[in-house]
N, C-alpha and C. Protein backbone atom coordinates (compact mmCIF):
# COMPACT_ATOMS: atom_id res chain seq x y z
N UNK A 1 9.64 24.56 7.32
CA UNK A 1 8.87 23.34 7.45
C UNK A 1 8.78 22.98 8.92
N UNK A 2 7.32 22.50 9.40
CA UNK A 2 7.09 22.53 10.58
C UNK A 2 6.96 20.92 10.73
N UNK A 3 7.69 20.23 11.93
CA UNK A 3 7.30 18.62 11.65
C UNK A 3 7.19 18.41 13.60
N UNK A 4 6.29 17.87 13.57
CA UNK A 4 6.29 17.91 14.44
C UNK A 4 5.69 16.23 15.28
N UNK A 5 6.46 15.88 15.84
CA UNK A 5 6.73 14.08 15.97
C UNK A 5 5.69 14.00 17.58
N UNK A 6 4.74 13.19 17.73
CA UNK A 6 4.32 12.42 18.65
C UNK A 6 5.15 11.63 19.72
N UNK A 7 6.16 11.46 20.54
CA UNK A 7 7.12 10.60 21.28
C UNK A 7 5.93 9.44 21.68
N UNK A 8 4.78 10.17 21.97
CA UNK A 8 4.15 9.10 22.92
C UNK A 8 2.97 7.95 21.56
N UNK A 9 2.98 8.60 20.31
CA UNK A 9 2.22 7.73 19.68
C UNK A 9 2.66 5.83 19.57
N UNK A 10 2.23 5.61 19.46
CA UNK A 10 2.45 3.36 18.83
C UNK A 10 2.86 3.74 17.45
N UNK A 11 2.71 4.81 16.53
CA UNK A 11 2.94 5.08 15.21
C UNK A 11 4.79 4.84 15.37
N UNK A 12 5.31 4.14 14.52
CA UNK A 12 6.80 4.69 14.32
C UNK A 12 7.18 6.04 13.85
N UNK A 13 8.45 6.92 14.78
CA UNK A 13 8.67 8.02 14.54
C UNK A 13 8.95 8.01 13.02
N UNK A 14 9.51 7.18 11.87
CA UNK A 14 9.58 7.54 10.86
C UNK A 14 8.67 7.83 9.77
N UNK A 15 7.40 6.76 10.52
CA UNK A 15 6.21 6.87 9.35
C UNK A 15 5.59 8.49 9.74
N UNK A 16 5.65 8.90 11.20
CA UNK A 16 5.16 9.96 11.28
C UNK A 16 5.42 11.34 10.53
N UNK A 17 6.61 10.96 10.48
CA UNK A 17 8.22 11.98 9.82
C UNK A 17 7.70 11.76 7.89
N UNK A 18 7.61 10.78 8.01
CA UNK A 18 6.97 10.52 6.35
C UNK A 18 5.69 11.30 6.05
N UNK A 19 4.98 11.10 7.17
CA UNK A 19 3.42 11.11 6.79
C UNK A 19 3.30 12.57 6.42
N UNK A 20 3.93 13.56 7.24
CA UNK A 20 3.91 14.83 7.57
C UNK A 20 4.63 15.46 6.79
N UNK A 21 6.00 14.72 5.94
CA UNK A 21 6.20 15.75 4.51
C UNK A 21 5.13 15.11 3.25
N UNK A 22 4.28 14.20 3.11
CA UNK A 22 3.74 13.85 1.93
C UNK A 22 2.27 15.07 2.56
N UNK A 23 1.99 14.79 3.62
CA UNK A 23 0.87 16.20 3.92
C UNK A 23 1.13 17.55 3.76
N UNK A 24 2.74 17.59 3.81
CA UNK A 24 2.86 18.94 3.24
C UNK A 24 3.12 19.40 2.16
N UNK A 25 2.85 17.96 1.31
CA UNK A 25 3.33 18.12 -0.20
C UNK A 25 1.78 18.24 -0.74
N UNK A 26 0.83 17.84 -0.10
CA UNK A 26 -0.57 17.41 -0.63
C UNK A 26 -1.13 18.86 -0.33
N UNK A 27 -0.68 19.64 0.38
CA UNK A 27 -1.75 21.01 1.24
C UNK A 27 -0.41 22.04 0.38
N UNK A 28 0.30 21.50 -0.62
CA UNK A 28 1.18 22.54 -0.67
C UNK A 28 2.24 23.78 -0.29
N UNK A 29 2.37 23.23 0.69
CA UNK A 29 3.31 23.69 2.26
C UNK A 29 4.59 23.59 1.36
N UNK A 30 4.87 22.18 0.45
CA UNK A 30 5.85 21.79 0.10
C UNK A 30 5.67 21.73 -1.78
N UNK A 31 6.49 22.28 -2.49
CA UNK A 31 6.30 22.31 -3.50
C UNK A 31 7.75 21.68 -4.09
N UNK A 32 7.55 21.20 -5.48
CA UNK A 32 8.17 20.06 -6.37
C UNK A 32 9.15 21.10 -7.06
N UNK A 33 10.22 20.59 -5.95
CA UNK A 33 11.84 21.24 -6.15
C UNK A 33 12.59 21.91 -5.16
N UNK A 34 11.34 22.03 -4.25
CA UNK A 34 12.39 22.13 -2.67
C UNK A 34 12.93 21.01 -2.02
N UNK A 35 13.76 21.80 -1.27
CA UNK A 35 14.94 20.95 -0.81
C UNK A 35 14.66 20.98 0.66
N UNK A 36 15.00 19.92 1.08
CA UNK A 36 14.34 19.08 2.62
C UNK A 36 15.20 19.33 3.26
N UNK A 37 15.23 19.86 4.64
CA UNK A 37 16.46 20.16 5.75
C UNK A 37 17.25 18.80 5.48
N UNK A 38 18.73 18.61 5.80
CA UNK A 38 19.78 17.32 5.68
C UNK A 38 19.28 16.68 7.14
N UNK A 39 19.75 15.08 6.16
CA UNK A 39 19.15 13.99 7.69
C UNK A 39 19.76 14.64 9.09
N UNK A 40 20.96 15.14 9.14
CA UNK A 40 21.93 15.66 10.42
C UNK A 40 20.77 16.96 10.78
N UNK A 41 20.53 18.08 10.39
CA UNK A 41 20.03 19.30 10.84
C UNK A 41 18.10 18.91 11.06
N UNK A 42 17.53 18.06 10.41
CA UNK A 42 16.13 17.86 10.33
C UNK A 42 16.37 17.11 11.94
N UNK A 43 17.30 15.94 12.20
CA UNK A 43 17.31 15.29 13.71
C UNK A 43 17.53 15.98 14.54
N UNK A 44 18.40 16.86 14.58
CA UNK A 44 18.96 18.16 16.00
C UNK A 44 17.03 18.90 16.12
N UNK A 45 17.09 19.38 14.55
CA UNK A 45 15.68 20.05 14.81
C UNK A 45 13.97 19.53 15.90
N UNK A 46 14.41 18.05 15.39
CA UNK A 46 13.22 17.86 15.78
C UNK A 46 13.20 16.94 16.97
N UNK A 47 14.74 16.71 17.76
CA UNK A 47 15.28 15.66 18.42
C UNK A 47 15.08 13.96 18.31
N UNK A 48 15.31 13.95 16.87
CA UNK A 48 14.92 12.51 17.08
C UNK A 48 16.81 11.69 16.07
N UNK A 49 16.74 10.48 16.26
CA UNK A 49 18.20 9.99 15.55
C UNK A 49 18.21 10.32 14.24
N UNK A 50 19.41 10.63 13.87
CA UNK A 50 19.68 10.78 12.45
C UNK A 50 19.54 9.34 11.58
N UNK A 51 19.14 8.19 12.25
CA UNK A 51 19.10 6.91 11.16
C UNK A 51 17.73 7.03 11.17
N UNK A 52 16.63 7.61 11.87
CA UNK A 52 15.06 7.90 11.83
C UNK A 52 15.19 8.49 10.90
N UNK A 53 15.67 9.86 10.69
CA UNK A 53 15.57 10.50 9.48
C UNK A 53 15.98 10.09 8.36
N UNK A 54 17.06 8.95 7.67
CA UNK A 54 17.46 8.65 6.57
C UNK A 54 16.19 7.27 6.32
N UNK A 55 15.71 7.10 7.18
CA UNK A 55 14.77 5.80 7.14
C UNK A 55 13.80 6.52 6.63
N UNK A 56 13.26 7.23 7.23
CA UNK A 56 11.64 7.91 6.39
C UNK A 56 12.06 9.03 5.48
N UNK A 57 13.48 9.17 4.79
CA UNK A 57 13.88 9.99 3.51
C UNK A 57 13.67 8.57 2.50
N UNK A 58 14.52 7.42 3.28
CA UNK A 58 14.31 6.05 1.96
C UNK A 58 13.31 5.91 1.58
N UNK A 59 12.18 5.36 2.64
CA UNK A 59 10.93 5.52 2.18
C UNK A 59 10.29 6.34 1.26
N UNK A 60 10.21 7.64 1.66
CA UNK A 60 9.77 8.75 0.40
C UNK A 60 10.92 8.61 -0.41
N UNK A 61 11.73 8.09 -1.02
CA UNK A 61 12.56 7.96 -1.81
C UNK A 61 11.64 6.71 -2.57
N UNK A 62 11.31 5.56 -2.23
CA UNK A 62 10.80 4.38 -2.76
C UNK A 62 9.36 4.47 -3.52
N UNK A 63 9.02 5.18 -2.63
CA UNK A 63 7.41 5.57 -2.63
C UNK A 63 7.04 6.67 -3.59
N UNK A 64 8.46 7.55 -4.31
CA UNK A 64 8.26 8.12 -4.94
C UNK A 64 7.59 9.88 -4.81
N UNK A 65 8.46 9.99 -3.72
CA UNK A 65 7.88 11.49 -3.45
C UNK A 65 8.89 12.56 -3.50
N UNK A 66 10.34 11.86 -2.95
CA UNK A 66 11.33 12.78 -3.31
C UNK A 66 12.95 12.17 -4.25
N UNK A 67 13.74 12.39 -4.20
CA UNK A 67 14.92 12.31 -4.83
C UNK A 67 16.26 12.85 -4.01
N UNK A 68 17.21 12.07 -3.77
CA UNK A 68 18.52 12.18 -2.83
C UNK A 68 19.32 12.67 -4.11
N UNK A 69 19.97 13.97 -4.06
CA UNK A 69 20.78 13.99 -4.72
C UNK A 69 22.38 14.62 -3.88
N UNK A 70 23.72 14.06 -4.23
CA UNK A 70 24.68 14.31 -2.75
C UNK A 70 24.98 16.06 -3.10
N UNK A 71 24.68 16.84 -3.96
CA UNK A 71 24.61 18.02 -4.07
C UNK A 71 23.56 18.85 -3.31
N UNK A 72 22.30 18.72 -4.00
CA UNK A 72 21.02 18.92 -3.08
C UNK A 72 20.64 18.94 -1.69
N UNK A 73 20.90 17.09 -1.48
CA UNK A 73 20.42 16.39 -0.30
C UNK A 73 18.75 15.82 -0.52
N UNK A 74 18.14 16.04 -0.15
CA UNK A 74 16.66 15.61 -0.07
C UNK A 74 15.40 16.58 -1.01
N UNK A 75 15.38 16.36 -2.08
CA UNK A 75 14.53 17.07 -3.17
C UNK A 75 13.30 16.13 -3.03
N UNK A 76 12.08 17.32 -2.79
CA UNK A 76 10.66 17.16 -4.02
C UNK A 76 10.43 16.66 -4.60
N UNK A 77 10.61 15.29 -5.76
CA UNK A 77 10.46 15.16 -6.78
C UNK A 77 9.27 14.09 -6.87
N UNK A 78 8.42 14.40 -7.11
CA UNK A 78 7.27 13.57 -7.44
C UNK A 78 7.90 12.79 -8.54
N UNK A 79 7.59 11.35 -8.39
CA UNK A 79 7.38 10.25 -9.64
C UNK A 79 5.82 10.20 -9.56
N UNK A 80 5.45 10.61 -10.93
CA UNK A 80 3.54 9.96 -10.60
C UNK A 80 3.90 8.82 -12.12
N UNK A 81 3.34 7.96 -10.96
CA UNK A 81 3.06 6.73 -11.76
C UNK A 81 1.59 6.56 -11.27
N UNK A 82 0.67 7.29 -12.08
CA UNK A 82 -0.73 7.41 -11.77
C UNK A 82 -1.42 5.46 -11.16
N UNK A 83 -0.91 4.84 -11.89
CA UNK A 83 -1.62 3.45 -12.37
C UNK A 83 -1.03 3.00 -10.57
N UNK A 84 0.22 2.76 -10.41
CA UNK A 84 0.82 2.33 -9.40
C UNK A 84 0.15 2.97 -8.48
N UNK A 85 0.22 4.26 -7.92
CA UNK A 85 -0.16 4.85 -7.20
C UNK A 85 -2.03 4.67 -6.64
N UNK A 86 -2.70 4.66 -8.02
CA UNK A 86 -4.13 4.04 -7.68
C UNK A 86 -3.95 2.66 -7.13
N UNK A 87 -3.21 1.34 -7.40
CA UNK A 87 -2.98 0.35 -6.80
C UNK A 87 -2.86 0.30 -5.37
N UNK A 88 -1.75 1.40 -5.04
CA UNK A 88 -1.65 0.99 -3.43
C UNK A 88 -2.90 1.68 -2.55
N UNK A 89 -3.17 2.44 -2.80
CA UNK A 89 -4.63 3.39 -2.58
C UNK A 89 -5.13 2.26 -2.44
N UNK A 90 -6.03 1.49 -3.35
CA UNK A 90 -7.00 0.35 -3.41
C UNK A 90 -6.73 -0.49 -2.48
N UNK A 91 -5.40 -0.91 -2.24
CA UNK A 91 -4.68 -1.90 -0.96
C UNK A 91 -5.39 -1.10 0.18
N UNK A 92 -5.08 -0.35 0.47
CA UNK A 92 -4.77 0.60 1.73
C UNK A 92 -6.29 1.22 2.29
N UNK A 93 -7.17 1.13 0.79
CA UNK A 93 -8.36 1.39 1.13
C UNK A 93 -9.38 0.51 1.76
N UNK A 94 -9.04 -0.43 1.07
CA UNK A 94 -10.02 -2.08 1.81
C UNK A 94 -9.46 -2.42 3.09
N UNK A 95 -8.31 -1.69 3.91
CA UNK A 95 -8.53 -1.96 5.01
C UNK A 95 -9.25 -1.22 5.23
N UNK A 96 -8.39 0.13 5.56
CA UNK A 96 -9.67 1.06 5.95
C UNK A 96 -11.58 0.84 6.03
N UNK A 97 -11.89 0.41 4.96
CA UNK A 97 -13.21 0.49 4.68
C UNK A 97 -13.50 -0.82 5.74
N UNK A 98 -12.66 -1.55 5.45
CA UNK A 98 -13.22 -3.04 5.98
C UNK A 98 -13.60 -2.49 7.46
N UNK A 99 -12.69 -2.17 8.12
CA UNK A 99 -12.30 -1.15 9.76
C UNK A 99 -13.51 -0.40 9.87
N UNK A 100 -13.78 0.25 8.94
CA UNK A 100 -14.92 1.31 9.02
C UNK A 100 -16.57 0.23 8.86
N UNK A 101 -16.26 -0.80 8.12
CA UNK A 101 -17.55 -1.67 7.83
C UNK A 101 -17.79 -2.22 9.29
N UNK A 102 -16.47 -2.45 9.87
CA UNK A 102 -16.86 -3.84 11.05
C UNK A 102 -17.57 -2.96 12.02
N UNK A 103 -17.01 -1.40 12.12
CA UNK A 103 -17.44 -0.06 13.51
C UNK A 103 -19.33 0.20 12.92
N UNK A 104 -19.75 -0.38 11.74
CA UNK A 104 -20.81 -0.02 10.77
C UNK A 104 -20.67 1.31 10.36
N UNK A 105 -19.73 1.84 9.72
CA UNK A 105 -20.01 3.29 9.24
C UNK A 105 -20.49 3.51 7.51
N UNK A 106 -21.24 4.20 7.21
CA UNK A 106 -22.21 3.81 5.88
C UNK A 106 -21.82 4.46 5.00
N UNK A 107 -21.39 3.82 3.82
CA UNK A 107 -21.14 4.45 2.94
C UNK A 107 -21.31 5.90 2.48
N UNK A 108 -22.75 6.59 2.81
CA UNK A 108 -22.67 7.94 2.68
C UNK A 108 -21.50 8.64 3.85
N UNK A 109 -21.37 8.54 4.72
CA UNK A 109 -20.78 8.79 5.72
C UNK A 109 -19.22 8.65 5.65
N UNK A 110 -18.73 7.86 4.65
CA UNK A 110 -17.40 7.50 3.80
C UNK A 110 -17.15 8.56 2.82
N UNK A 111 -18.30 8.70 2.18
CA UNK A 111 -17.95 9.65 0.91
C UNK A 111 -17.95 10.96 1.65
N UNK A 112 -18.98 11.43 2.98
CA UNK A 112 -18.54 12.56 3.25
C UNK A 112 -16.95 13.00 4.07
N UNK A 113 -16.53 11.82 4.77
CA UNK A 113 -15.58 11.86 5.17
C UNK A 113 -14.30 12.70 3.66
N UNK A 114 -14.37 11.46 2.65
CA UNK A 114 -13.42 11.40 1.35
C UNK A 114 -13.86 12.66 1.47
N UNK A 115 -14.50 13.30 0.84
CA UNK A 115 -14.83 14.81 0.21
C UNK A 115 -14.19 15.68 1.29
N UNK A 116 -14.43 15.62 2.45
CA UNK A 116 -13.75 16.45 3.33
C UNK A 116 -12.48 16.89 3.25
N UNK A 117 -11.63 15.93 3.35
CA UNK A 117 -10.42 15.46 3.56
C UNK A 117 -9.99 15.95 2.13
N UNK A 118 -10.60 15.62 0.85
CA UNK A 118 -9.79 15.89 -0.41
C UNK A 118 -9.99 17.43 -0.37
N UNK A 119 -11.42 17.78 -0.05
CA UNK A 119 -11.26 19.70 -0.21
C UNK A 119 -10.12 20.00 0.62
N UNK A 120 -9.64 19.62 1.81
CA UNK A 120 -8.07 19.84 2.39
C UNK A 120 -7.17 20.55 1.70
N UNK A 121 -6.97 19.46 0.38
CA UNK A 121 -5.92 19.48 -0.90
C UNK A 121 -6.30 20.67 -1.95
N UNK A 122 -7.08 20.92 -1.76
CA UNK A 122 -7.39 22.08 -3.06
C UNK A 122 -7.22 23.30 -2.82
């Protein structure tokens, strides 16, 4: 697993650290039952603190992407709670769109974006 952190982004190193195993779960890099380098060896790896790394494991822990087990360490485990999951999408989308409405970008120009981005995943 390749992760590879921005120092100089405004993004927090953990959401980045998040963002980049749920992208590798979506492009299939990462498949449902592997096991995630430990918070100690993922921080040496990628030089960042070991409380960065247990922070964006909680998160994908909450959010429902993986599972802490003290045998394991950091598992795969998708929860799909389809219904929930369309909810925060919908949140997350009306900014976006709103962002994209105020720059005027047009709805066709949205859907080609979406389509892009989802062939990614397939």
């Amino acid at each position: 697993m390749l992760i590879e952190i921005d120092f100089n982004s405004e993004e927090a190193i953990y959401i980045q650290l998040r963002n980049q195993i749920i992208l590798g779960i979506a492009t299939s890099k990462m498949q449902e039952g592997d096991s995630l380098p430990s918070v100690r060896q993922l921080a040496d790896t990628v030089g960042i603190n070991m409380h960065t790394v247990n922070k964006a494991y909680s998160v994908l822990k909450q959010e429902g992407f993986i599972s802490l087990d003290k045998r394991r360490g950091a598992v795969i485990a998708l929860n799909i709670d389809k219904l929930q999951a369309l909810e925060e999408m919908k949140h997350q989308m009306q900014i976006i769109l709103a962002k994209g409405r105020c720059k005027n970008i047009s709805r066709e120009e949205i859907h080609t974006l979406v389509d892009e981005i989802f062939d990614e995943y397939e």
